[in-house]
Protein backbone atom coordinates (compact mmCIF):
# COMPACT_ATOMS: atom_id res chain seq x y z
CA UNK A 1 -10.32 106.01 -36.31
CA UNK A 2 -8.72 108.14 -34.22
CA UNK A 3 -5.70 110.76 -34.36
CA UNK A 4 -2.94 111.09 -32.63
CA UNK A 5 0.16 113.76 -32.88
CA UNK A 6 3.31 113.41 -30.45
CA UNK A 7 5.05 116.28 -29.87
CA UNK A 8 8.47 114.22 -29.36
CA UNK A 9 7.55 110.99 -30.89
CA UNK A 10 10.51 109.89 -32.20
CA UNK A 11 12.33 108.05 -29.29
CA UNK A 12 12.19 106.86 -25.51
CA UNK A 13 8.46 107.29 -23.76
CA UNK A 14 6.96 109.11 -27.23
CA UNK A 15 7.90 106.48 -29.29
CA UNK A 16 6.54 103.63 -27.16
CA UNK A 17 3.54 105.52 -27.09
CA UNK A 18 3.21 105.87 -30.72
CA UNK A 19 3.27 102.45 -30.64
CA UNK A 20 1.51 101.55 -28.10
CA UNK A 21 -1.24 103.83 -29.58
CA UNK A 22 -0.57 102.68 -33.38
CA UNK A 23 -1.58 99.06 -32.20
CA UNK A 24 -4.87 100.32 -30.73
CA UNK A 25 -5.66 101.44 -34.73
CA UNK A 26 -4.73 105.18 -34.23
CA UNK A 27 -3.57 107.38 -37.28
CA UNK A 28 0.09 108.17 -35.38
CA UNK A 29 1.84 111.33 -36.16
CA UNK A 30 5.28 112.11 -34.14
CA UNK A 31 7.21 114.86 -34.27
CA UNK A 32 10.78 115.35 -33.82
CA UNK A 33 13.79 117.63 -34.41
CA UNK A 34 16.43 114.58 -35.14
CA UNK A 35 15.90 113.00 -38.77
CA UNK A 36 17.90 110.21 -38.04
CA UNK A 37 15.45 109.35 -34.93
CA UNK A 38 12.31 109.62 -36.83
CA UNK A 39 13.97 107.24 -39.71
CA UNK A 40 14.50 104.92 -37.44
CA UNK A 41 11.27 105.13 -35.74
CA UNK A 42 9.49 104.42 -39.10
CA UNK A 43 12.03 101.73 -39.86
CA UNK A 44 10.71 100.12 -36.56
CA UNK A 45 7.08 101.23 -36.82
CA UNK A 46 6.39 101.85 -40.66
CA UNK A 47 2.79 102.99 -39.82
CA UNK A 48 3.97 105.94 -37.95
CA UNK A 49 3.46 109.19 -40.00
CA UNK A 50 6.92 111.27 -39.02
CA UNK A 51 7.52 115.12 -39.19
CA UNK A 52 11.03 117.36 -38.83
CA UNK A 53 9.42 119.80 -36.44
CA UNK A 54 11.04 122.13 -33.85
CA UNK A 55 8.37 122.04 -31.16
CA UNK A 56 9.23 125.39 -29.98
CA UNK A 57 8.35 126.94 -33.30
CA UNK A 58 4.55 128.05 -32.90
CA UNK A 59 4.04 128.34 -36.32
CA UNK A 60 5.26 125.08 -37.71
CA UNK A 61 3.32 122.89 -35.22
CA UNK A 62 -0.10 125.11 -35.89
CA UNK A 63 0.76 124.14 -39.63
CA UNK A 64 1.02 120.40 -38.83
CA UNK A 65 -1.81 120.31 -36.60
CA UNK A 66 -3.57 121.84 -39.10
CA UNK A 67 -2.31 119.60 -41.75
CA UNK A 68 -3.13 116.36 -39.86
CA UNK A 69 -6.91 117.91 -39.11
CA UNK A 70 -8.52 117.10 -36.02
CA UNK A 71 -6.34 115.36 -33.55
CA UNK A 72 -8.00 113.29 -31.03
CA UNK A 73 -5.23 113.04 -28.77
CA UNK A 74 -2.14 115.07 -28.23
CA UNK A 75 0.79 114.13 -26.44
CA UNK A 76 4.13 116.23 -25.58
CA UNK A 77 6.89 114.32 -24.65
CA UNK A 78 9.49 117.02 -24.90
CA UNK A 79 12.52 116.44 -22.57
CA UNK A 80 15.45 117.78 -20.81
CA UNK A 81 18.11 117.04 -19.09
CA UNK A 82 19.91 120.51 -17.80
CA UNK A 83 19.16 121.86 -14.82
CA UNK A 84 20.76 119.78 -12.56
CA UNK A 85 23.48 120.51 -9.17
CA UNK A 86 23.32 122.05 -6.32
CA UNK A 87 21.98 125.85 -6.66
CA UNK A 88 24.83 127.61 -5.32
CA UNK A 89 26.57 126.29 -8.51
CA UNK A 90 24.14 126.55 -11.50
CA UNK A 91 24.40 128.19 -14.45
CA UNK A 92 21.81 130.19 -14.87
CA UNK A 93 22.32 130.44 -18.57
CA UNK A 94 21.82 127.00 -18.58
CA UNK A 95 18.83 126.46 -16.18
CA UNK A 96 16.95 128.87 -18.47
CA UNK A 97 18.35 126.93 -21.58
CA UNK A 98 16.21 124.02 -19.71
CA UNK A 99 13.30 125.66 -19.19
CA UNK A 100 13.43 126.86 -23.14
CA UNK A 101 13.72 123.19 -24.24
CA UNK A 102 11.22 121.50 -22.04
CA UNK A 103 8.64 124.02 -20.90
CA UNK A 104 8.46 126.29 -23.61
CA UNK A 105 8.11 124.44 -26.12
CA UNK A 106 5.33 122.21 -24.38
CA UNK A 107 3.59 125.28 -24.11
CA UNK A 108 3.80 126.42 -27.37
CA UNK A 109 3.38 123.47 -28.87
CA UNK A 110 0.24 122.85 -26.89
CA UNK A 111 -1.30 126.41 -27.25
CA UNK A 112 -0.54 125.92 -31.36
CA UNK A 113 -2.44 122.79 -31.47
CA UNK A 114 -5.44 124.16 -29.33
CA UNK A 115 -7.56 125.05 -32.81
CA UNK A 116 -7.02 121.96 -34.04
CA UNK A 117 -8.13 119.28 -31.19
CA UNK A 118 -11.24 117.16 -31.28
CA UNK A 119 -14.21 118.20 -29.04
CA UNK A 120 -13.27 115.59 -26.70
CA UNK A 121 -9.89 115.19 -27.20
CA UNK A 122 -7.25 114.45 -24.56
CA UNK A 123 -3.63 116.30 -23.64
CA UNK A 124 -1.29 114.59 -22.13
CA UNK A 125 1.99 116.15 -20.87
CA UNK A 126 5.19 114.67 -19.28
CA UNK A 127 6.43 115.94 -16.25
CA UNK A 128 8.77 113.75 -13.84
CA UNK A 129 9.71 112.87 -10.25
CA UNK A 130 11.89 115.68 -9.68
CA UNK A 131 8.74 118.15 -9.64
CA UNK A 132 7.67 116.06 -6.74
CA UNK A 133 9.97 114.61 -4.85
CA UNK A 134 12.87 116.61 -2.45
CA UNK A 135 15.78 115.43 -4.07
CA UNK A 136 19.51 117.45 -3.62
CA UNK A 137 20.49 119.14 -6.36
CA UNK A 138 17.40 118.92 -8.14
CA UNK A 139 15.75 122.34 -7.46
CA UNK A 140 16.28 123.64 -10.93
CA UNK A 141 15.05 120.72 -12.95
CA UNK A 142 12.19 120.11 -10.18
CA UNK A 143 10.93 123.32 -10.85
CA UNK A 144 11.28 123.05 -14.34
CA UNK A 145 8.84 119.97 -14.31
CA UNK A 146 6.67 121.25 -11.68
CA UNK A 147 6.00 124.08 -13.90
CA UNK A 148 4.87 121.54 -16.57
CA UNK A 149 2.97 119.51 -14.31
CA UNK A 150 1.63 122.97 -12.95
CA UNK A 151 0.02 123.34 -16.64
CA UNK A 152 -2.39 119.86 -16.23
CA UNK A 153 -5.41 121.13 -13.62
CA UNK A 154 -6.04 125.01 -14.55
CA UNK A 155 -5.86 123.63 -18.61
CA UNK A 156 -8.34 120.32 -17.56
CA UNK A 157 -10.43 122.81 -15.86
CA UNK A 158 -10.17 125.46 -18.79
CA UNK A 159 -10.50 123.43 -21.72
CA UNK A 160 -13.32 121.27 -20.96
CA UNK A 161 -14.61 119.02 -22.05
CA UNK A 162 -11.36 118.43 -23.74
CA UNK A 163 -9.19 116.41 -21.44
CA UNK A 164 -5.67 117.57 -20.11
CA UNK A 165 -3.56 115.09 -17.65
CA UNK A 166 0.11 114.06 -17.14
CA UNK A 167 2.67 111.70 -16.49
CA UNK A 168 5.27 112.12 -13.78
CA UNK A 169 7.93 109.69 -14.32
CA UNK A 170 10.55 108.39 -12.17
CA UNK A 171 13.73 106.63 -13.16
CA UNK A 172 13.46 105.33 -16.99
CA UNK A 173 15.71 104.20 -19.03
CA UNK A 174 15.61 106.19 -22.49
CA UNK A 175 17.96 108.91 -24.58
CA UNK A 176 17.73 110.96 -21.49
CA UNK A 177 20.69 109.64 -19.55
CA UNK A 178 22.65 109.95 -22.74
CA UNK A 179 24.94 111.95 -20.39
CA UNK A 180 26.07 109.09 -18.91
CA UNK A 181 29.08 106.64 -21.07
CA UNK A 182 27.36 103.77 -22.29
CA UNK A 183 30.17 102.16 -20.08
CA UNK A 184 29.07 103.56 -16.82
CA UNK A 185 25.00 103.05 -17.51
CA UNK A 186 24.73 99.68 -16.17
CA UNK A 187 26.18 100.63 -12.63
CA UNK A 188 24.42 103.80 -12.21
CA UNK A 189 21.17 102.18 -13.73
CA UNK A 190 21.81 99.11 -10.69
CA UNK A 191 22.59 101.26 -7.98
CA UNK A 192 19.23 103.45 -8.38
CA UNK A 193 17.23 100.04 -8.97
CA UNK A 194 18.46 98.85 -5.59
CA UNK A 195 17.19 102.04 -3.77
CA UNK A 196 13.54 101.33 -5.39
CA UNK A 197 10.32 99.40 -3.92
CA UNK A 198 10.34 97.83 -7.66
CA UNK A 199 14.14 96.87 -7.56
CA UNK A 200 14.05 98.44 -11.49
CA UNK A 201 14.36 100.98 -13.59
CA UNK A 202 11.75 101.42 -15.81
CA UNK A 203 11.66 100.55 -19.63
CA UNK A 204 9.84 103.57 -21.67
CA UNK A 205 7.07 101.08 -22.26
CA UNK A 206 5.98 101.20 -18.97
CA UNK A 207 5.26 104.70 -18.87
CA UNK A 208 4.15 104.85 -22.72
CA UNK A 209 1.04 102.44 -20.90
CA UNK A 210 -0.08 105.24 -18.42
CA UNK A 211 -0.15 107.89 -21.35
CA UNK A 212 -2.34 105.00 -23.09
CA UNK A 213 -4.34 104.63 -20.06
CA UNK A 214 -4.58 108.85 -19.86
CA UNK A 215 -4.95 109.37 -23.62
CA UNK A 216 -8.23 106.89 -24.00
CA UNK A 217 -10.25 106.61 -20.56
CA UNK A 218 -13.01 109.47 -21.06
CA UNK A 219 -13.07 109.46 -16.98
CA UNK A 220 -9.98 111.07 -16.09
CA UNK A 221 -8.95 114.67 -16.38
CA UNK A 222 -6.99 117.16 -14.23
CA UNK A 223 -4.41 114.59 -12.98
CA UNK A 224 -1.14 113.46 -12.75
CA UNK A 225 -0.30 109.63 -12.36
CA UNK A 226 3.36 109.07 -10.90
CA UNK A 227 5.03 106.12 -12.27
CA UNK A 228 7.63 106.01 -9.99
CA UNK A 229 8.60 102.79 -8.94
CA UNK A 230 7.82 103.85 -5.91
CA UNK A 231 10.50 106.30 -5.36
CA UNK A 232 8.53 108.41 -3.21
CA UNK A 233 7.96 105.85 -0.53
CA UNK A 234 11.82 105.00 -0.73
């Protein structure tokens, strides 16, 4: 039976893919910094195993991947939202804020668990649209997630046999745009559908099925799937 720990596991895209991966017959482990979140998540998944973890904290994710034993598959679903307006007018404080809460802490959480994975395990990372896409005001969060999506082909090629791909999502609609009121959501969340191929935004299930589909087929390594809605082609 296999093992799998998500480095941000307790809502949006790492949540669906705990479950997602729970109903294949995994062991699930997520991790989270918000109790609340991981209650709920075992409220709404009671198979889920959840831990309080700071994924920035090297030595209390080496401690739970150690405590778990060999994980088969590790996924980091850490995100941020900072990092975005036009570059004449960013904070800087804040852009490297964003890189401390999304990159760093994939990193560390990644290089902590290294001891720990299976032979043959598989990595997946989340990276987004912005690292690939030449959107205004996006050039500090685009490079934040290009520099995660950088990680995938020198680790795939460096940790073989062990697998290490990503995700590069598009528009979805999870905790992310809790920036927005709940009141304004719906028109924001219409007006971006229209612009799509898909006419949607996506649900965090959809892209919790490409981690599935990177997590368990042996075949692919060193790649990044976009999952888009065909933003690109816009």
């Amino acid at each position: 039976m296999p093992t799998s720990l998500i480095i941000g596991g307790s809502s949006g895209i790492g949540l669906a893919t705990a479950a997602r991966l729970s109903t294949l017959g995994d062991i699930v482990h997520i991790a989270g910094r918000n109790v609340k979140s991981l209650s709920e998540a075992t409220r709404q998944h009671p198979s889920l195993i959840p831990h309080e973890l700071d994924a920035g904290d090297f030595d209390a994710v080496a401690s739970l991947a150690a405590g778990v034993g060999v994980v088969d598959r590790l996924i980091v679903t850490v995100s941020g939202n900072k990092g975005v307006g036009p570059l004449a007018d960013l904070d800087l404080e804040r852009l490297r804020s964003a890189f401390d809460e999304k990159l760093w802490p994939t990193i560390t959480a990644l290089k902590a668990a290294l001891p720990h994975l299976a032979h043959s395990a598989s990595v997946t990372l989340v990276g987004a649209i912005t690292a690939r896409i030449g959107m205004p005001e996006t050039a500090g969060i685009g490079s934040l997630n290009a520099a995660v999506e950088g990680l995938v082909a020198p680790l795939a090629a460096e940790l073989a046999p062990v697998r290490v791909n990503a995700v590069s999502p598009g528009y979805v609609d999870t905790p992310w745009w809790s920036m927005l009121d709940d009141d304004a959501r719906p028109a924001v969340f219409k007006q971006i559908a229209d612009g799509l191929p898909t006419k949607r935004i996506a649900a965090a299930d959809d892209i919790a099925q490409v981690i599935e589909l990177l997590a368990t087929n042996p075949n692919i390594t060193g790649t990044v799937i976009e999952s888009d809605g065909g933003a690109r082609v816009a």
